[in-house]
N, C-alpha and C. Protein backbone atom coordinates (compact mmCIF):
# COMPACT_ATOMS: atom_id res chain seq x y z
N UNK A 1 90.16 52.24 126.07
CA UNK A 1 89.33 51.09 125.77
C UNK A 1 88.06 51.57 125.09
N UNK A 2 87.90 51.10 123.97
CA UNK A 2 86.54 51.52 123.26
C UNK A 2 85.16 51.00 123.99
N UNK A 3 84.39 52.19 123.90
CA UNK A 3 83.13 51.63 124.68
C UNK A 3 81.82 51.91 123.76
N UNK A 4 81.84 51.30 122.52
CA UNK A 4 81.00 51.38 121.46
C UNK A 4 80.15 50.40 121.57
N UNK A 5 78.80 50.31 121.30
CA UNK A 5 77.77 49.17 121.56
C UNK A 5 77.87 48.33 119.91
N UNK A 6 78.20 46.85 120.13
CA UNK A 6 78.28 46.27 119.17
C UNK A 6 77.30 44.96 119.84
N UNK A 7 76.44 43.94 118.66
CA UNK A 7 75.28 43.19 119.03
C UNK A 7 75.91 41.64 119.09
N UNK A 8 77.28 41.42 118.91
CA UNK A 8 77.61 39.93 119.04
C UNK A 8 79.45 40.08 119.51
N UNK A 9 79.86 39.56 119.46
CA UNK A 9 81.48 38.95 119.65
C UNK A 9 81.99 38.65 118.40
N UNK A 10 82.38 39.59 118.13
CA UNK A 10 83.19 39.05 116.44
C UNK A 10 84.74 40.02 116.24
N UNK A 11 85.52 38.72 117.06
CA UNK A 11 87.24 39.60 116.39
C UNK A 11 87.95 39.79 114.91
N UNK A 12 86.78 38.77 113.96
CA UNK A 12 86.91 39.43 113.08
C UNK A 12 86.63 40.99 112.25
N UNK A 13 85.47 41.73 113.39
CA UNK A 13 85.56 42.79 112.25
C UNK A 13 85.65 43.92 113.74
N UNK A 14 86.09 43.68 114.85
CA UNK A 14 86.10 44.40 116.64
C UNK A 14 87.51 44.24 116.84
N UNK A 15 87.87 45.08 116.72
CA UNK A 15 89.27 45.29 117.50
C UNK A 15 90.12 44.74 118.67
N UNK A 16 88.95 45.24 119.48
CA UNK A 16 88.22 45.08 121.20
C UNK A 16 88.27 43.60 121.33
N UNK A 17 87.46 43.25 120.38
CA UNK A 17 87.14 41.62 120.57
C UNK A 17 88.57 40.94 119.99
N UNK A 18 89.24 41.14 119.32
CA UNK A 18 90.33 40.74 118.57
C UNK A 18 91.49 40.22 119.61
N UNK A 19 91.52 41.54 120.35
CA UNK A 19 92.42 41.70 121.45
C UNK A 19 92.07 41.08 122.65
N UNK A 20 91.02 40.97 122.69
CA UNK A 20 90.76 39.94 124.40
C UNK A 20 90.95 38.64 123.83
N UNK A 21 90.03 38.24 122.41
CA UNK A 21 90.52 37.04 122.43
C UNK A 21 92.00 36.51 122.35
N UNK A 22 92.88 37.53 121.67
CA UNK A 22 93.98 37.11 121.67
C UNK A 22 94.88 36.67 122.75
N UNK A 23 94.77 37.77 123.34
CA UNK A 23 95.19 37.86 125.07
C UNK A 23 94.60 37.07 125.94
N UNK A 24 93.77 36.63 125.82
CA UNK A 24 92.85 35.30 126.60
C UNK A 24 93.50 33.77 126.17
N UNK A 25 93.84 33.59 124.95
CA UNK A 25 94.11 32.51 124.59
C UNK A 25 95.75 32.68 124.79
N UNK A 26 96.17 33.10 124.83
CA UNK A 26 98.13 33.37 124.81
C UNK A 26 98.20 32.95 125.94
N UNK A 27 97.20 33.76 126.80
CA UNK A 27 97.62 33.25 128.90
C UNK A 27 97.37 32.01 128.75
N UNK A 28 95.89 31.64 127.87
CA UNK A 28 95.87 30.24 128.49
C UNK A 28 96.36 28.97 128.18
N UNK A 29 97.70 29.54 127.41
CA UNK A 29 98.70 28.44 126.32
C UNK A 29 99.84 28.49 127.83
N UNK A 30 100.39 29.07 128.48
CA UNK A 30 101.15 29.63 129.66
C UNK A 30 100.47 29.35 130.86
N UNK A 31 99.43 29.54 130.98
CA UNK A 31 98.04 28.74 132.04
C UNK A 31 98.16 27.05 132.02
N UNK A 32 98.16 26.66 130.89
CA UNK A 32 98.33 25.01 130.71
C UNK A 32 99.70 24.64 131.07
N UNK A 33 100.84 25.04 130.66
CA UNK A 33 102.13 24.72 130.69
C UNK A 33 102.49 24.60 132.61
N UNK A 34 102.21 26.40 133.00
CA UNK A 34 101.73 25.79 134.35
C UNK A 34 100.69 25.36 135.27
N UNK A 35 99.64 24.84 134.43
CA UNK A 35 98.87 24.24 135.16
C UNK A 35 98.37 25.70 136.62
N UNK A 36 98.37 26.84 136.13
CA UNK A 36 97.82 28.15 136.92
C UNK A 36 96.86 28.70 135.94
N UNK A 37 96.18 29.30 136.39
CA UNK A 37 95.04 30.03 135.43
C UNK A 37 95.20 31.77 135.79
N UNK A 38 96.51 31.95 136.66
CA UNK A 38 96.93 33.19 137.24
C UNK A 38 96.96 34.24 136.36
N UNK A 39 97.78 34.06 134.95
CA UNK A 39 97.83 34.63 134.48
C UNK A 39 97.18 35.07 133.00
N UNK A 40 95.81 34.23 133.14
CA UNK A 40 94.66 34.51 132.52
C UNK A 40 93.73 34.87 133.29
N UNK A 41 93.69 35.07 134.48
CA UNK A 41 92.99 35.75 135.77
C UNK A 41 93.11 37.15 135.37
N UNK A 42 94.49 37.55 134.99
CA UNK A 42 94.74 38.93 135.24
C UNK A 42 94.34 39.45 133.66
N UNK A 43 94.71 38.74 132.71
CA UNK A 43 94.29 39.52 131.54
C UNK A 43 92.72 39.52 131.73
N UNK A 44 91.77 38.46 132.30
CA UNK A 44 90.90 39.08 132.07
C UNK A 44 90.26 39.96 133.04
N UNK A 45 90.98 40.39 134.40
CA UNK A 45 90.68 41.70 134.92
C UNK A 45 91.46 42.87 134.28
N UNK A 46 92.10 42.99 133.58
CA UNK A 46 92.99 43.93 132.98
C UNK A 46 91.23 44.40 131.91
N UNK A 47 90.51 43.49 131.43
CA UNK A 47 89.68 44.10 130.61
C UNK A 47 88.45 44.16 131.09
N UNK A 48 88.17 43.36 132.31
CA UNK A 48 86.60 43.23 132.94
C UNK A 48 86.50 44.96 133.87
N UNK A 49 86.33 46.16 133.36
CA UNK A 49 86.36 46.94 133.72
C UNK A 49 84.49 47.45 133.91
N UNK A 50 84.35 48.37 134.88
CA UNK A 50 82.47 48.86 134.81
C UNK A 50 82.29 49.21 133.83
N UNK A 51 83.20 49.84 132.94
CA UNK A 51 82.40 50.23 131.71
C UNK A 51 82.62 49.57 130.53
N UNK A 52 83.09 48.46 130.85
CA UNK A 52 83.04 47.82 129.30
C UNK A 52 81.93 47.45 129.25
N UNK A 53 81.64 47.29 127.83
CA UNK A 53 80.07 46.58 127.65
C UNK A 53 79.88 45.32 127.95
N UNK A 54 78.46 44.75 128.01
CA UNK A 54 78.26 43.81 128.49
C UNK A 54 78.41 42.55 127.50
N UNK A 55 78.58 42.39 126.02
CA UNK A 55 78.97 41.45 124.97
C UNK A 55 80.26 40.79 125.53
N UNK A 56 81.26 42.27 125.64
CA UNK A 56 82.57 42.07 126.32
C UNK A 56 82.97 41.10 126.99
N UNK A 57 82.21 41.29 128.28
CA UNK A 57 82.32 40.89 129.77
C UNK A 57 81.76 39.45 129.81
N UNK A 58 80.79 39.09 129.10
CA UNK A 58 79.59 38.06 128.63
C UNK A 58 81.03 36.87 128.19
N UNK A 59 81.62 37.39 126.87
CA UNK A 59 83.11 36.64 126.47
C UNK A 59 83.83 36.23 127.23
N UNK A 60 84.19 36.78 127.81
CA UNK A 60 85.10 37.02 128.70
C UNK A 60 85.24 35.97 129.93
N UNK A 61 83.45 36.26 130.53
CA UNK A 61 83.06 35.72 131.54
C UNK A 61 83.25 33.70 131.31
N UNK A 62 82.38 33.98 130.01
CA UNK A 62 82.68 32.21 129.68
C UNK A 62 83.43 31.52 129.17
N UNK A 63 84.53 32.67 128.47
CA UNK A 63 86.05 31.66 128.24
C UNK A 63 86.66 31.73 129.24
N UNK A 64 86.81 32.58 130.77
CA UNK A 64 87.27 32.20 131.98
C UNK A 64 86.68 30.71 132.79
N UNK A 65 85.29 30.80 132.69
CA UNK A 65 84.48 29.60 133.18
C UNK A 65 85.06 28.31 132.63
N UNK A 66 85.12 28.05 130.96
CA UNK A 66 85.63 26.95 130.18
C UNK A 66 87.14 26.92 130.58
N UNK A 67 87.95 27.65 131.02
CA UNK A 67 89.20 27.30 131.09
C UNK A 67 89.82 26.92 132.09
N UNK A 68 88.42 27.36 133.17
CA UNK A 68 88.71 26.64 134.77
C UNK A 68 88.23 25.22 134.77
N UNK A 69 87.16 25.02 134.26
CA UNK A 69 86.64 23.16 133.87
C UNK A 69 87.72 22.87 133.12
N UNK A 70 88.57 23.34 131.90
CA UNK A 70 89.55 22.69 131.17
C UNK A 70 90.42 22.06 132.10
N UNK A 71 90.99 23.75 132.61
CA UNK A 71 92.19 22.65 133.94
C UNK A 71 91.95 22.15 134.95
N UNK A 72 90.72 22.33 135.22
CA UNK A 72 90.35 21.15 135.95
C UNK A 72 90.47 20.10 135.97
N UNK A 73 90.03 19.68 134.79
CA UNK A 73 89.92 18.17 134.10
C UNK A 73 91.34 17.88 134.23
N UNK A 74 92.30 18.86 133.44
CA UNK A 74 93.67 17.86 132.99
C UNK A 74 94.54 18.08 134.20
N UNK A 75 94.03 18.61 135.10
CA UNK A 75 95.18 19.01 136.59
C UNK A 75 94.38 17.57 137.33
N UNK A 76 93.39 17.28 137.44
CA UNK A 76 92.98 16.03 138.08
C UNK A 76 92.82 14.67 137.33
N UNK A 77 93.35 14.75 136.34
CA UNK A 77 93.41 13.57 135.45
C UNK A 77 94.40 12.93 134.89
N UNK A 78 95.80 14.44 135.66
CA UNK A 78 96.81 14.16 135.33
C UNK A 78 97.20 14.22 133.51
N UNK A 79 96.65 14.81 132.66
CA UNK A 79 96.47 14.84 131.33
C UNK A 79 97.49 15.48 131.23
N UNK A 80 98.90 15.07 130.55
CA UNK A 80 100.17 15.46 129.98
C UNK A 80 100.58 15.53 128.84
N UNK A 81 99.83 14.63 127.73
CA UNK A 81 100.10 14.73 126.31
C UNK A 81 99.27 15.68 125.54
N UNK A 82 99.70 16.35 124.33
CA UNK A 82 99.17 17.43 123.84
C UNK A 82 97.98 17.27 123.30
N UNK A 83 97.98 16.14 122.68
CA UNK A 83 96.69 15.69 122.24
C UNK A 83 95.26 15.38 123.14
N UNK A 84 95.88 15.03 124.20
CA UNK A 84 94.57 14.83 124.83
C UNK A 84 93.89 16.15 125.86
N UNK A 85 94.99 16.96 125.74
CA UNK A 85 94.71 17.86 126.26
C UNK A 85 93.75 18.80 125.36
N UNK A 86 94.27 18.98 123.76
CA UNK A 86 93.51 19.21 122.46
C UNK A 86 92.19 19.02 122.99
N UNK A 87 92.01 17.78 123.42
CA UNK A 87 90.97 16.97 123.28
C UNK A 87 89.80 17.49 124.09
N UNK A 88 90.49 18.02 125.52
CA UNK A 88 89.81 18.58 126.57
C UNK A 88 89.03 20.18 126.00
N UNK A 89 90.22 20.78 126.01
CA UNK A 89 90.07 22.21 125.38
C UNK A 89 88.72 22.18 123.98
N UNK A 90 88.67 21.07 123.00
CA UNK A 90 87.85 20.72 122.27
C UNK A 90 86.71 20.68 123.06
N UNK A 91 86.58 19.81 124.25
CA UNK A 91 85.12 20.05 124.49
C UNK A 91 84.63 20.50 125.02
N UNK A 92 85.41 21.38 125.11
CA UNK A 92 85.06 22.93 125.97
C UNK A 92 84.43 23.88 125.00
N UNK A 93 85.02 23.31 123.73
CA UNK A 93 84.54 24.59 122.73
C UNK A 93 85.34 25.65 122.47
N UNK A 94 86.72 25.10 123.16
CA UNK A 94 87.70 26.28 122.90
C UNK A 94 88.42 26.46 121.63
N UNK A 95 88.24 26.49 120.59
CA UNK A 95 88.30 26.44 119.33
C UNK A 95 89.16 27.87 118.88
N UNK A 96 90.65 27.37 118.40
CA UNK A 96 90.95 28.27 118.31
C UNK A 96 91.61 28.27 116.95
């Protein structure tokens, strides 16, 4: 795992960043379907390690936070259609 100091979150030109986001958003396409956040739990302890940097962990930390309010919302609202689920994930800021 690279432990190079970089000043923002950008998977466009970070590897590092490329790959969590990717792996963050894949679980949480499989996270929605089952309505578990289990297995976006684990990708992001697979990368929340002591020495990753803190930009990292910072990412990390608040697309876990937004994706527990996401299913929150649509596990207690009963939200089943794709669109409105879109809709949720939208105002979360999960923009993908």
């Amino acid at each position: 795992m690279s432990t190079k100091t970089i000043d923002r979150f950008n998977p466009f030109t970070d590897r590092l960043c490329r790959d969590i986001r990717n792996n963050l958003s894949k679980a949480l396409m499989t996270s929605l379907r089952n309505l578990d956040l289990t297995l976006a739990e684990n990708v992001a302890d697979h990368y929340l390690t002591p020495e990753l940097p803190l930009i990292y962990a910072q990412y990390i930390n608040d697309r876990m936070s937004s994706y527990r309010r996401a299913l929150r919302t649509i596990s207690r609202n009963h939200i089943e259609k794709t669109l409105r689920r879109a809709l949720v994930l939208w105002d979360e800021e999960l923009f993908f």
